[in-house]
N, C-alpha and C. Protein backbone atom coordinates (compact mmCIF):
# COMPACT_ATOMS: atom_id res chain seq x y z
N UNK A 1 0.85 -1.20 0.00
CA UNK A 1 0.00 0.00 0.00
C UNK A 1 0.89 1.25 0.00
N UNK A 2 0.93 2.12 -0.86
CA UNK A 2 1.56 3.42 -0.85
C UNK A 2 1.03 4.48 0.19
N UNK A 3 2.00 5.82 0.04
CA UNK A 3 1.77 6.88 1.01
C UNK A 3 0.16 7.21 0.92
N UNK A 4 -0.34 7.49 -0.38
CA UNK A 4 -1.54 7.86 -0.62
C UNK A 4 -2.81 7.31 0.02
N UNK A 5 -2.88 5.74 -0.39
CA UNK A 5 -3.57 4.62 -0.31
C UNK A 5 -3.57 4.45 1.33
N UNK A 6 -2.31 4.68 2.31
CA UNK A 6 -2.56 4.68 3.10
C UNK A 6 -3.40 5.66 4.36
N UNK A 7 -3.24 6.68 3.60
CA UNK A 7 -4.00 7.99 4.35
C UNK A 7 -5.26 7.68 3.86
N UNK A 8 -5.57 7.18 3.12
CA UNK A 8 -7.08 7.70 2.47
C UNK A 8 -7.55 6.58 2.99
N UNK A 9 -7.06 5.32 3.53
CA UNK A 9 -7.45 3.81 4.66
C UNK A 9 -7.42 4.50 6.39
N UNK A 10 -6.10 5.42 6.44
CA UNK A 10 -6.82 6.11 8.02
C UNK A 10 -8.49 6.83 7.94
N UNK A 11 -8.73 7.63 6.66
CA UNK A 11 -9.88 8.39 6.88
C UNK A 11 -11.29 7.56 6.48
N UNK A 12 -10.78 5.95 5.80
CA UNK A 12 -12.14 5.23 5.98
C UNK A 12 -12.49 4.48 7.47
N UNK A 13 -11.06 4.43 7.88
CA UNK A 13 -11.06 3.49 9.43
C UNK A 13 -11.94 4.46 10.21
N UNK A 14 -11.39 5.53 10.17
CA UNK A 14 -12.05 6.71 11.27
C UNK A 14 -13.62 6.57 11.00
N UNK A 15 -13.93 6.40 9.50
CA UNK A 15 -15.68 6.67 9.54
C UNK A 15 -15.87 5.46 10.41
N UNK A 16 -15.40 4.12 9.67
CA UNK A 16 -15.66 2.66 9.87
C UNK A 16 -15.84 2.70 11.78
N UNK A 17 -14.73 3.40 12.33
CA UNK A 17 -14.88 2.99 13.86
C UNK A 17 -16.40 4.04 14.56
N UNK A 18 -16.82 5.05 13.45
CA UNK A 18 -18.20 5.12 14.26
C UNK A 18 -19.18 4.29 14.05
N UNK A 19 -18.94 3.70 12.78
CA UNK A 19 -20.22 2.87 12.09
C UNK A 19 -19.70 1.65 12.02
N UNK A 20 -19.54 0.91 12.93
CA UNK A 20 -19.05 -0.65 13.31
C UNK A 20 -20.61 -1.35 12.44
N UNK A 21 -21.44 -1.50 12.42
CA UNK A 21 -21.96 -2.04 12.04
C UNK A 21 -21.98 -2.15 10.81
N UNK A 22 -21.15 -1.35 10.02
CA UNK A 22 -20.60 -1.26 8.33
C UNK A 22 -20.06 -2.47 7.80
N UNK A 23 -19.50 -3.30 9.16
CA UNK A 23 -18.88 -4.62 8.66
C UNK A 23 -19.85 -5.59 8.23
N UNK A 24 -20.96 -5.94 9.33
CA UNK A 24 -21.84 -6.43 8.81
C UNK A 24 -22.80 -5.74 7.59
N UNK A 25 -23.21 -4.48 7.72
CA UNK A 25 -24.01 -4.12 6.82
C UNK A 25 -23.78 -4.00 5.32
N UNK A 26 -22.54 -4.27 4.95
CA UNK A 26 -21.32 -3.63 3.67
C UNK A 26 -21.89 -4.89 2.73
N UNK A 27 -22.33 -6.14 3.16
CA UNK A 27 -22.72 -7.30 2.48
C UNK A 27 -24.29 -7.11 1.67
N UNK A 28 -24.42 -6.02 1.91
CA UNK A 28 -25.82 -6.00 1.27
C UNK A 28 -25.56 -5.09 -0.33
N UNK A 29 -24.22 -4.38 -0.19
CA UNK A 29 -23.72 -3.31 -1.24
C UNK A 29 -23.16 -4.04 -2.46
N UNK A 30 -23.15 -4.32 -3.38
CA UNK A 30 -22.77 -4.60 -4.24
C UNK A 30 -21.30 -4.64 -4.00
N UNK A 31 -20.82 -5.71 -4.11
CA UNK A 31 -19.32 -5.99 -4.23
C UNK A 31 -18.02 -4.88 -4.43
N UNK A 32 -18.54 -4.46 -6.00
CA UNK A 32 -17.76 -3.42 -6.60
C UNK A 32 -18.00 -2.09 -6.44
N UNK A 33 -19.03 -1.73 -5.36
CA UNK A 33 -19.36 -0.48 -4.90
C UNK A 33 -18.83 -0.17 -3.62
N UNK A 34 -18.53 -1.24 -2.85
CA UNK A 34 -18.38 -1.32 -1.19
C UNK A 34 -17.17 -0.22 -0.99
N UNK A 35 -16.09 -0.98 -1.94
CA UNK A 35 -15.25 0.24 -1.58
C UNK A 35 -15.24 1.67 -1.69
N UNK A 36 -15.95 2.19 -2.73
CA UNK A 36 -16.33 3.20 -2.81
C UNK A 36 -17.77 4.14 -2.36
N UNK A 37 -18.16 3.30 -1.74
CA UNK A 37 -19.49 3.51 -0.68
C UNK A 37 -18.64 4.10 0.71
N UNK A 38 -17.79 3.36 1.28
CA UNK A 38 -17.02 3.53 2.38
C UNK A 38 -15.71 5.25 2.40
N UNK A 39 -14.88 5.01 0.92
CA UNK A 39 -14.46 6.64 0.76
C UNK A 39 -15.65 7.72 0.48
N UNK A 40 -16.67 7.20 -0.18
CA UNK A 40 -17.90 8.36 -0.05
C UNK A 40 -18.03 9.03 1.77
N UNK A 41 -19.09 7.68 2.24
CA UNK A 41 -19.18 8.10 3.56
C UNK A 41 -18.02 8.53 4.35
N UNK A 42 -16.42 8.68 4.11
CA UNK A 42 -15.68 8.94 5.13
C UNK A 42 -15.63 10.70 4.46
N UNK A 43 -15.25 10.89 3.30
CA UNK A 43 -15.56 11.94 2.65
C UNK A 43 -16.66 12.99 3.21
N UNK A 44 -18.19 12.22 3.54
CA UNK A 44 -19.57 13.24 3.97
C UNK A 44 -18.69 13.48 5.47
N UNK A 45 -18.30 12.46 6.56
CA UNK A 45 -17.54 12.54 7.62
C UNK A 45 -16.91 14.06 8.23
N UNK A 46 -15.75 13.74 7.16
CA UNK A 46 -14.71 15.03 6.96
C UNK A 46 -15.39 16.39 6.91
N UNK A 47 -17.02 16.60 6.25
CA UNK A 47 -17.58 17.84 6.52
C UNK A 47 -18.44 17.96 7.51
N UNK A 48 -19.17 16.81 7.77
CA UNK A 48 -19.67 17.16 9.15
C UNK A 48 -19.21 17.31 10.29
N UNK A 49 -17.48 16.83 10.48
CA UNK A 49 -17.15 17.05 11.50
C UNK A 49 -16.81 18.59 11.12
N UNK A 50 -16.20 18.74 10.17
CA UNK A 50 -15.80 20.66 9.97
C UNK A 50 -17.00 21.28 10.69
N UNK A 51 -18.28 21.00 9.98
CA UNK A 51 -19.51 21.90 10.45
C UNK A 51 -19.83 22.08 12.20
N UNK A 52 -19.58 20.32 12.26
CA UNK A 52 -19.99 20.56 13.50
C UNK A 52 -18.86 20.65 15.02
N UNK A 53 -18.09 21.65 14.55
CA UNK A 53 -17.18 21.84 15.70
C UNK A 53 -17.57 23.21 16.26
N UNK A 54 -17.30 23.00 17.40
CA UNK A 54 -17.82 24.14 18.78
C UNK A 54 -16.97 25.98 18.82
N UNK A 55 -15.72 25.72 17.64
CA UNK A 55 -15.37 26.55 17.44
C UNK A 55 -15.72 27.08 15.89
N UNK A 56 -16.70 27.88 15.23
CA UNK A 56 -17.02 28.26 13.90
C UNK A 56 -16.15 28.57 13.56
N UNK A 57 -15.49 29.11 13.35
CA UNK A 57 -14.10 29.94 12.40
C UNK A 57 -13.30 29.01 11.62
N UNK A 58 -12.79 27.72 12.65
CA UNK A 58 -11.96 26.52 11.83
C UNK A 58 -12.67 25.80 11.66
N UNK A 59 -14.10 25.81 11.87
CA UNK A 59 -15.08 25.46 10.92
C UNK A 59 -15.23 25.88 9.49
N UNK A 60 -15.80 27.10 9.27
CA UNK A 60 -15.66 27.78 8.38
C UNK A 60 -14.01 27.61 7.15
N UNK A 61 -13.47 27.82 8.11
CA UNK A 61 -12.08 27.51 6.94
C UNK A 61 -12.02 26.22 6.52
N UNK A 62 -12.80 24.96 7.43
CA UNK A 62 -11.82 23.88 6.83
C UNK A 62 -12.92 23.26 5.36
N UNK A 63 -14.46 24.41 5.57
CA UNK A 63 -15.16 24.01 4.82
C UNK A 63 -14.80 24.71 3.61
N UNK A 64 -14.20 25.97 3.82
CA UNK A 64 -13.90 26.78 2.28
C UNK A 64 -12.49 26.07 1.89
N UNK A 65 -12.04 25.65 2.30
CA UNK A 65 -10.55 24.51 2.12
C UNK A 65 -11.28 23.53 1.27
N UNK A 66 -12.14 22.56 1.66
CA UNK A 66 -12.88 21.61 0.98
C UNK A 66 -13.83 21.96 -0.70
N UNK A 67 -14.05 23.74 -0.33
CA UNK A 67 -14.97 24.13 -1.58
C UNK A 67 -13.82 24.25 -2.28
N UNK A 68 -12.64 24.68 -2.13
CA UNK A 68 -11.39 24.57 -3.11
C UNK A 68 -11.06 23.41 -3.38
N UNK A 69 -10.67 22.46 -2.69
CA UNK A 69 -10.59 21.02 -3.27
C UNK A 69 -11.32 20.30 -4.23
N UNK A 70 -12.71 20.52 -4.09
CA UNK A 70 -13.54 20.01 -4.69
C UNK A 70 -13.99 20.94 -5.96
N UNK A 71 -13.17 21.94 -6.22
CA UNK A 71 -13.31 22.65 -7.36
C UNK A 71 -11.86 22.31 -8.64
N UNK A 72 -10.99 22.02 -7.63
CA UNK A 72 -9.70 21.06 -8.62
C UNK A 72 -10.19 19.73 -8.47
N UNK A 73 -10.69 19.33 -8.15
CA UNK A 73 -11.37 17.66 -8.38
C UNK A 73 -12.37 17.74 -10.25
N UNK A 74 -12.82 18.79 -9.66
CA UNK A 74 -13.53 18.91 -11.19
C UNK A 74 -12.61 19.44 -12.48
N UNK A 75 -11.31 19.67 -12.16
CA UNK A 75 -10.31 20.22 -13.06
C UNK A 75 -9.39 19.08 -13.49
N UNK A 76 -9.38 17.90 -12.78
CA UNK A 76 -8.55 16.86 -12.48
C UNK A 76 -7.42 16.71 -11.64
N UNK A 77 -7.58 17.79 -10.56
CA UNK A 77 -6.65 17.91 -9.72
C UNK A 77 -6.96 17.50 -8.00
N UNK A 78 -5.44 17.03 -7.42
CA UNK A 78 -6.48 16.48 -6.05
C UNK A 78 -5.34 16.71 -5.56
N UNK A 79 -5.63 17.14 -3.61
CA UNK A 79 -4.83 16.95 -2.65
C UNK A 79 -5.35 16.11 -2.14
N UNK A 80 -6.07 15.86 -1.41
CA UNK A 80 -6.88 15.03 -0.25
C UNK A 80 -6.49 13.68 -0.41
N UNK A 81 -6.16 12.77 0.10
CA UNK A 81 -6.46 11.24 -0.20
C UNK A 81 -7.41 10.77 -0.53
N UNK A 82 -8.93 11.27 -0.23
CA UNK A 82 -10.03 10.49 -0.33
C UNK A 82 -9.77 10.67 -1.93
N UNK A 83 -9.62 11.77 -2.44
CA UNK A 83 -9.77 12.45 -4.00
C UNK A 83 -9.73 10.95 -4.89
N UNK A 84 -8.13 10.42 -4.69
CA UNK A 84 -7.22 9.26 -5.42
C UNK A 84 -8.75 8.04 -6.06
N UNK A 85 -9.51 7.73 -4.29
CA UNK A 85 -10.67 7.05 -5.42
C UNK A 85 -11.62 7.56 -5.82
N UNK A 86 -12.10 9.11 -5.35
CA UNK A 86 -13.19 9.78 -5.52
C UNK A 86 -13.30 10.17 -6.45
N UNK A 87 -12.20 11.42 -7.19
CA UNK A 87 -12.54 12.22 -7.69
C UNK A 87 -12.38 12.20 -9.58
N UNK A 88 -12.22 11.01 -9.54
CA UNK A 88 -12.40 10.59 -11.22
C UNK A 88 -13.97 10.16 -11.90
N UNK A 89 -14.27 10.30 -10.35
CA UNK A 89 -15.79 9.74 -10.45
C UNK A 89 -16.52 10.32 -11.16
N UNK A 90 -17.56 10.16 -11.97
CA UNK A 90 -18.42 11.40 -13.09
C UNK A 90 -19.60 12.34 -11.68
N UNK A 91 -18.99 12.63 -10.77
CA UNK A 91 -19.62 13.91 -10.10
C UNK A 91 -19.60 15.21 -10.55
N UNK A 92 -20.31 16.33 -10.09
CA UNK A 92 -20.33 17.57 -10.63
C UNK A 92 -19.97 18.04 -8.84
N UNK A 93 -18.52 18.22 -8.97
CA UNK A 93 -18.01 18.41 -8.26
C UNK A 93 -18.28 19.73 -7.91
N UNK A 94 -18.26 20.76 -8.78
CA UNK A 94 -18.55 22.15 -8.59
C UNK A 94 -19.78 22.60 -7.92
N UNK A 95 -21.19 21.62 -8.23
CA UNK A 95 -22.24 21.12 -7.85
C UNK A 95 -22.18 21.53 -6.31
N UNK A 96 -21.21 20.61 -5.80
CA UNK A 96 -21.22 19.79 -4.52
C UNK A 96 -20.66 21.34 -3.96
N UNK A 97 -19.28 21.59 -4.38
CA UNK A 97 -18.72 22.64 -3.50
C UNK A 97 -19.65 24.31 -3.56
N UNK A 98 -19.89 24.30 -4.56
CA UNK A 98 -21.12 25.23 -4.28
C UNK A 98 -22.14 24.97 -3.47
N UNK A 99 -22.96 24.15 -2.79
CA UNK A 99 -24.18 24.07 -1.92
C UNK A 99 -22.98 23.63 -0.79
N UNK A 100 -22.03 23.16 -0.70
CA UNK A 100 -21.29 23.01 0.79
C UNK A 100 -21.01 23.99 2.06
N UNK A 101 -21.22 25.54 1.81
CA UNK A 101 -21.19 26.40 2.69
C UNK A 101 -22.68 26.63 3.77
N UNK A 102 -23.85 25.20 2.97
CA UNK A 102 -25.07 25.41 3.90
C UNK A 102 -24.28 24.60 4.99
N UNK A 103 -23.74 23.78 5.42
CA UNK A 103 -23.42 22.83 6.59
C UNK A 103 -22.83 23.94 7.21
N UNK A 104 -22.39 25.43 7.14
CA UNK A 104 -22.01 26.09 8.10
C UNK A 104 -23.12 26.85 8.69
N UNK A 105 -24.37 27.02 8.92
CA UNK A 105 -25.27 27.81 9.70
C UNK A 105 -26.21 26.56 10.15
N UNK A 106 -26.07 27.14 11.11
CA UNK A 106 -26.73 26.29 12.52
C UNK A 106 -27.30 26.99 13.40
N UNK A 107 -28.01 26.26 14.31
CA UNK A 107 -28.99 27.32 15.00
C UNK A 107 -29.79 27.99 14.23
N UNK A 108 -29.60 29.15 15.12
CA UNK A 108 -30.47 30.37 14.70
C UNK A 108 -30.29 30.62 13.17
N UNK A 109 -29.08 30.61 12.59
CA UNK A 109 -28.67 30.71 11.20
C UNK A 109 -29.28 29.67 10.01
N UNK A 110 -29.82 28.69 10.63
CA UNK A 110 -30.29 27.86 9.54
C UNK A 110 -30.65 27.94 8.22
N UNK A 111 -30.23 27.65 7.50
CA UNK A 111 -31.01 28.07 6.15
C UNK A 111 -31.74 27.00 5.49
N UNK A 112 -33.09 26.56 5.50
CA UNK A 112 -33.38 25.90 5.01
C UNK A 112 -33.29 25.23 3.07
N UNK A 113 -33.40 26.70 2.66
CA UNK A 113 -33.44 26.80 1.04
C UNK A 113 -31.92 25.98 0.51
N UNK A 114 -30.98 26.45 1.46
CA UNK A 114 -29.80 26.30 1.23
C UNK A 114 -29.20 24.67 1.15
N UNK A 115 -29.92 24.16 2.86
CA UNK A 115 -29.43 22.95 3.14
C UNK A 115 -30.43 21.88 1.98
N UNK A 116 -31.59 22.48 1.55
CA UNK A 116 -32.10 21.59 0.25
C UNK A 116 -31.70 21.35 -0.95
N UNK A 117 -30.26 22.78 -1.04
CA UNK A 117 -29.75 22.31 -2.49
C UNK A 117 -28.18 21.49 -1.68
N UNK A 118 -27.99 21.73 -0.78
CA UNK A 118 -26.79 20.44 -0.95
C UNK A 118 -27.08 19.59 -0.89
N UNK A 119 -28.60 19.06 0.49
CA UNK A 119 -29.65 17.37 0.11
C UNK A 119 -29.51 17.30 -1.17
N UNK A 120 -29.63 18.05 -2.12
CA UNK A 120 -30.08 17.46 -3.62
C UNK A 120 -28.65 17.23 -4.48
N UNK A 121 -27.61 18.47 -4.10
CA UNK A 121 -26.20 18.14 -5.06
C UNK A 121 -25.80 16.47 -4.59
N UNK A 122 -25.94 16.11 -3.03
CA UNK A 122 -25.37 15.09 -2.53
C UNK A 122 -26.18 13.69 -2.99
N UNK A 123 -27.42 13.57 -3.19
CA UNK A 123 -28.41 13.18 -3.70
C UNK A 123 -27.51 12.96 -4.98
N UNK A 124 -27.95 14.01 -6.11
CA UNK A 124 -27.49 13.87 -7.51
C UNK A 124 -26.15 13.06 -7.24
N UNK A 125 -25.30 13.59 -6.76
CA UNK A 125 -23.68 12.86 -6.67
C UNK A 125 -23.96 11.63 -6.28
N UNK A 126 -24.80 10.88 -4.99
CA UNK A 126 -24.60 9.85 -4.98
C UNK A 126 -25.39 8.81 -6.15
N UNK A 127 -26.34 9.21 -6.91
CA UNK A 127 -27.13 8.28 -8.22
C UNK A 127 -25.94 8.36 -9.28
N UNK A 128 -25.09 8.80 -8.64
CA UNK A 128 -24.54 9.07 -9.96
C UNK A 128 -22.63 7.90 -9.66
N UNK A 129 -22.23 8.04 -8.88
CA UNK A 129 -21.62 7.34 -8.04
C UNK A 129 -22.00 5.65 -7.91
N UNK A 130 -23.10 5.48 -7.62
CA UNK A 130 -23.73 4.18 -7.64
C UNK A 130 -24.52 3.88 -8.43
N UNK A 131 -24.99 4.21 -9.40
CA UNK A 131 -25.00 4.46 -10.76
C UNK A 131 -27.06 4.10 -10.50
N UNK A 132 -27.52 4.51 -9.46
CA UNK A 132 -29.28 4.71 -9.32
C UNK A 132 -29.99 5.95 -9.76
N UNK A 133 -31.03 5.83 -10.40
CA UNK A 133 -31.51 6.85 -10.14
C UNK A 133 -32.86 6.57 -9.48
N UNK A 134 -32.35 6.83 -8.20
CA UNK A 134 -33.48 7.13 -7.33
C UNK A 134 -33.86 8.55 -6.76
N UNK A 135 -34.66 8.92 -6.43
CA UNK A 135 -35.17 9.64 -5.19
C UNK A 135 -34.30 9.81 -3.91
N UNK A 136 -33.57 10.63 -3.50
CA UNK A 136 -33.00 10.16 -1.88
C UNK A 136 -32.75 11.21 -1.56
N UNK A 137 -33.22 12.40 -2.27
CA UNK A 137 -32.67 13.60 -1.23
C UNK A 137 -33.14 14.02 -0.04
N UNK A 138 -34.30 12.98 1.03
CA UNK A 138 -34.31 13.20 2.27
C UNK A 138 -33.56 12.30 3.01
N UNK A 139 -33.36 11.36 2.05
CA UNK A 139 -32.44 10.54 2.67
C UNK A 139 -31.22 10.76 3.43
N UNK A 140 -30.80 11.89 2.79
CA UNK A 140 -29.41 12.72 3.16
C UNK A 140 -29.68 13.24 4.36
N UNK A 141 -31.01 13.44 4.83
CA UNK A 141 -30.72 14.37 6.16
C UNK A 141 -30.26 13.53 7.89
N UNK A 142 -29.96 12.26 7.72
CA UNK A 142 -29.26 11.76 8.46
C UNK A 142 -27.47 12.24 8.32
N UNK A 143 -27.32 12.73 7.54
CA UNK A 143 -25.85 13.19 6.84
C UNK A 143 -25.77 14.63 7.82
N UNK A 144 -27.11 15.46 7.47
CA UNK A 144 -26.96 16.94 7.73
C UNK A 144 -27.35 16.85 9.15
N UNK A 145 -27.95 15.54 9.91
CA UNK A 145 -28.68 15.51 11.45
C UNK A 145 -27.18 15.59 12.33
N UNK A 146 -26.12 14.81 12.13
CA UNK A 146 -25.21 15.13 12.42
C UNK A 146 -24.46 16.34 12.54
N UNK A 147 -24.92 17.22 11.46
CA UNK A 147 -23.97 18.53 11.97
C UNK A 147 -24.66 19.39 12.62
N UNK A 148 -26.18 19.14 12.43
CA UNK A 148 -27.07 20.27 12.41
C UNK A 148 -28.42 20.20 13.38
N UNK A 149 -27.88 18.58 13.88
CA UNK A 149 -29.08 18.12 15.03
C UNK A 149 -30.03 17.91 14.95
N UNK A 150 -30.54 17.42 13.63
CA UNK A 150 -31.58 16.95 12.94
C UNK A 150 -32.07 15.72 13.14
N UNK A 151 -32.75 15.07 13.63
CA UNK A 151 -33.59 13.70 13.44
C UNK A 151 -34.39 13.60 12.95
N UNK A 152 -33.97 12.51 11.90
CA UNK A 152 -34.94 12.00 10.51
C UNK A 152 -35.89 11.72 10.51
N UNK A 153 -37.41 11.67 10.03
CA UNK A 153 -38.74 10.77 9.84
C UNK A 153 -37.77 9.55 9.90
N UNK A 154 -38.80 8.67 10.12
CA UNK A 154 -39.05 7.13 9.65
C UNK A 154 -39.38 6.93 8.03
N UNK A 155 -40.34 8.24 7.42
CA UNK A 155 -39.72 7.52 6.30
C UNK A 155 -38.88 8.07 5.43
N UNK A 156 -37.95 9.11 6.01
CA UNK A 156 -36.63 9.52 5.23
C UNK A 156 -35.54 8.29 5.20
N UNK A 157 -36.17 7.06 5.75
CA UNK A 157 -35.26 6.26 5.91
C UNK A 157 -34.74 5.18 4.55
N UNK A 158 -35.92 4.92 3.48
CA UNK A 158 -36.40 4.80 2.58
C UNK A 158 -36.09 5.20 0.71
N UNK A 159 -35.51 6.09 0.97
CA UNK A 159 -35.14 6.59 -0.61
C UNK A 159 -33.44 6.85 -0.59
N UNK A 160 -33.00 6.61 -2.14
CA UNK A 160 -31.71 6.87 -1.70
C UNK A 160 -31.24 5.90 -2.56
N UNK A 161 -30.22 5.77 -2.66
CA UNK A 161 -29.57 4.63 -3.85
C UNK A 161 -29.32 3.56 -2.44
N UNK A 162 -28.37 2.22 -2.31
CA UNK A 162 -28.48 1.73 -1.41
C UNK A 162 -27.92 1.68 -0.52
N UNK A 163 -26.64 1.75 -0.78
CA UNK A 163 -25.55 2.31 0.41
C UNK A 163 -26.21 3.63 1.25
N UNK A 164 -27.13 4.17 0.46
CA UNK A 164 -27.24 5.05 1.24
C UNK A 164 -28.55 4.88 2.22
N UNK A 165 -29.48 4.26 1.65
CA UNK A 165 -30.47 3.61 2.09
C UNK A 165 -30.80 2.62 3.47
N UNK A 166 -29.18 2.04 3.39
CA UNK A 166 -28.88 1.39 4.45
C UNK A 166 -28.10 1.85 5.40
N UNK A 167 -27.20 3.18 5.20
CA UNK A 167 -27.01 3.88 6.35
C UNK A 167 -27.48 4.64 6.96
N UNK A 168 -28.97 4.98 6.39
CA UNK A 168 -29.81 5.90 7.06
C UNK A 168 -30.77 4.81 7.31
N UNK A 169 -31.28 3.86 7.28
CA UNK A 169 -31.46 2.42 7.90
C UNK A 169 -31.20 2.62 9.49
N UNK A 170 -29.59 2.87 9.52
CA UNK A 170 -29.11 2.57 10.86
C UNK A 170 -29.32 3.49 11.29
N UNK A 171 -29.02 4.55 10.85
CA UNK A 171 -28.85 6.41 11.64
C UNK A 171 -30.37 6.11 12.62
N UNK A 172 -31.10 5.65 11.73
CA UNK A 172 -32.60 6.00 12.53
C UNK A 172 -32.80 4.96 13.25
N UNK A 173 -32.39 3.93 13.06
CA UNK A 173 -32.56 2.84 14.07
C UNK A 173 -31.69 3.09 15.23
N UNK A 174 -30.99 3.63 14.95
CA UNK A 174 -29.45 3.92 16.58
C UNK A 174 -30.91 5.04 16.99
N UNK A 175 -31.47 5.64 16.52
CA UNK A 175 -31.83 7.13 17.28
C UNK A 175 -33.22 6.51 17.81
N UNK A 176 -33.98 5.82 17.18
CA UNK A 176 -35.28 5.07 17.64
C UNK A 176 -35.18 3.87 18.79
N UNK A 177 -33.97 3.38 18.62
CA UNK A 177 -33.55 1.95 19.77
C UNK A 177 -32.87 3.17 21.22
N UNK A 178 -32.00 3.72 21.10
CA UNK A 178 -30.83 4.48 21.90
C UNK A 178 -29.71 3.62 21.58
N UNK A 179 -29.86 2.74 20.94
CA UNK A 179 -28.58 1.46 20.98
C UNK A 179 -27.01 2.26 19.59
N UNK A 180 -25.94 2.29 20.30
CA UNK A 180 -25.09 2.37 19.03
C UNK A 180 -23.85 2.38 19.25
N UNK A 181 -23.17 0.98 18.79
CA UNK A 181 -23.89 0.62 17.87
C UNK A 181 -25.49 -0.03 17.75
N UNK A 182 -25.71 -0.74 16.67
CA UNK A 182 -27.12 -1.37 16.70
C UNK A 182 -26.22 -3.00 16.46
N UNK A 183 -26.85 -3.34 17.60
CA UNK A 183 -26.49 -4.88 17.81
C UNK A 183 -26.46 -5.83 16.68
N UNK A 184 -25.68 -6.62 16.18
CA UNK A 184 -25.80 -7.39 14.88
C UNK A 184 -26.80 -7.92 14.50
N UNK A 185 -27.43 -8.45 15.38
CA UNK A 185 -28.61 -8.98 14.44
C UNK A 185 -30.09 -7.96 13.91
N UNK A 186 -29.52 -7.04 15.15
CA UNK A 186 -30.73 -5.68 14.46
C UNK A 186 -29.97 -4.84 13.34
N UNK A 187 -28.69 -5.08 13.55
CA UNK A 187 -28.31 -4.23 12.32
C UNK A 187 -28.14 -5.30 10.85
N UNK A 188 -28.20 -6.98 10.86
CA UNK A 188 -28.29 -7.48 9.71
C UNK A 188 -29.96 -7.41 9.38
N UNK A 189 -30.85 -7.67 10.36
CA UNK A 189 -32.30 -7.06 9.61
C UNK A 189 -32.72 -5.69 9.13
N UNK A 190 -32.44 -4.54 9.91
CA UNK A 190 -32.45 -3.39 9.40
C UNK A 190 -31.69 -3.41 8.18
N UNK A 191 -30.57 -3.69 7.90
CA UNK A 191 -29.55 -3.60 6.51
C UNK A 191 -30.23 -4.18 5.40
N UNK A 192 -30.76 -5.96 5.83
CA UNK A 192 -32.03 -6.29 5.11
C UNK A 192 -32.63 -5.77 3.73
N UNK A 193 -33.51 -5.18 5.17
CA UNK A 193 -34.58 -4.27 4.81
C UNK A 193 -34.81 -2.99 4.27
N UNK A 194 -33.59 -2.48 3.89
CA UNK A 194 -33.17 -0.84 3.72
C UNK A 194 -32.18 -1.64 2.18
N UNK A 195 -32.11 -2.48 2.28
CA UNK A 195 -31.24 -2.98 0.91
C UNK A 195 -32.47 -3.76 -0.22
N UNK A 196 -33.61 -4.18 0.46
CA UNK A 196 -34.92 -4.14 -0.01
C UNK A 196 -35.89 -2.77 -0.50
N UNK A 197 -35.54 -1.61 0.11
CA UNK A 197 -35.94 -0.47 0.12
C UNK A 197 -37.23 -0.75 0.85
N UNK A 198 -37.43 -1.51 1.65
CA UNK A 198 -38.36 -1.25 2.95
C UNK A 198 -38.12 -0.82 3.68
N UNK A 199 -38.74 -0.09 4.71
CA UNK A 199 -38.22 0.60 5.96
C UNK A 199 -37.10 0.08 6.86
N UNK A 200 -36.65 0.97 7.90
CA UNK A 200 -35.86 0.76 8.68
C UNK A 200 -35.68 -0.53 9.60
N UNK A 201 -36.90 -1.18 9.72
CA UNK A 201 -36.74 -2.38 10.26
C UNK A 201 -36.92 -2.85 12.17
């Protein structure tokens, strides 16, 4: 494994050790997607933790750092490690880094209009990534509940290509049980069932 390959395996471990149940649940993803389901989600990671830190300012920077990255991603250029498997991907990268400055207002600042066009750039990017076209842009708000303290419907749990389907599967099952992780066998039926596109389970 090279210098690259190896940084961009610390920043899937880091997602992987919040979402332990990824080991079991990863069997429901299509083989040749898994790996790139896993640099996606460590990727959404990297901005929600920016958003959601207690100090705004190195918030703010590390998200306009990311709207630059993700604007040479669309040029063919990359720093980041995640980039190496990400950013060859047919995303509209520019897409993404344009609606990325809604994950910075919180609270009182909320912007609703705002946080609906990155649900939808992240949405578009992931049908496009996993090659669905589904419906899932509420799906995403288990993505934005994290920075922004949001808890999902039951049936935002539901739309979404499948990787994504099945991690908002869990998001809502950890928040509906209190359990999290979600114990293996609730997290191989929920995974199931969210890889069925039935509810959370």
């Amino acid at each position: 494994m090279n210098e690259a390959a190896a940084e961009a395996a610390s920043f899937v471990e880091k997602w992987r050790t919040r979402w332990p149940e990824w080991g079991i649940a990863r069997v429901f993803v299509r083989a040749d997607q898994r790996e790139l389901a896993e640099h996606w989600f460590a990727l959404l990671q990297e901005w929600t933790d920016a958003a959601s830190t207690t100090e705004p300012a190195p918030g703010l920077a590390k998200l306009a750092w990311w709207q630059e990255e993700l604007r040479g991603w669309a040029k063919g250029a990359r720093r980041h490690p995640l980039g190496a498997r990400l950013q060859k991907q047919p995303v509209d990268w520019n897409a993404v880094a344009d609606a990325l400055p809604a994950l910075a207002h919180r609270g009182e600042q909320l912007d609703a209009p705002a946080l609906s066009r990155l649900a939808q750039a992240l949405s578009d990017a992931e049908q496009r990534l996993f090659d669905e076209q589904r419906d899932g842009k509420s799906s995403i708000d288990h993505l934005l509940g994290e920075a922004l303290g949001r808890i999902q419907k039951p049936d935002e749990a539901s739309g979404g290509t499948r990787p994504r389907r099945i991690l908002s599967a869990l998001a809502l099952k950890r928040a509906q049980t209190g359990q999290s992780p979600v114990p293996p066998l609730g997290t191989l039926r929920c995974s199931w069932r969210a890889a069925r596109a039935h509810g959370p389970g």
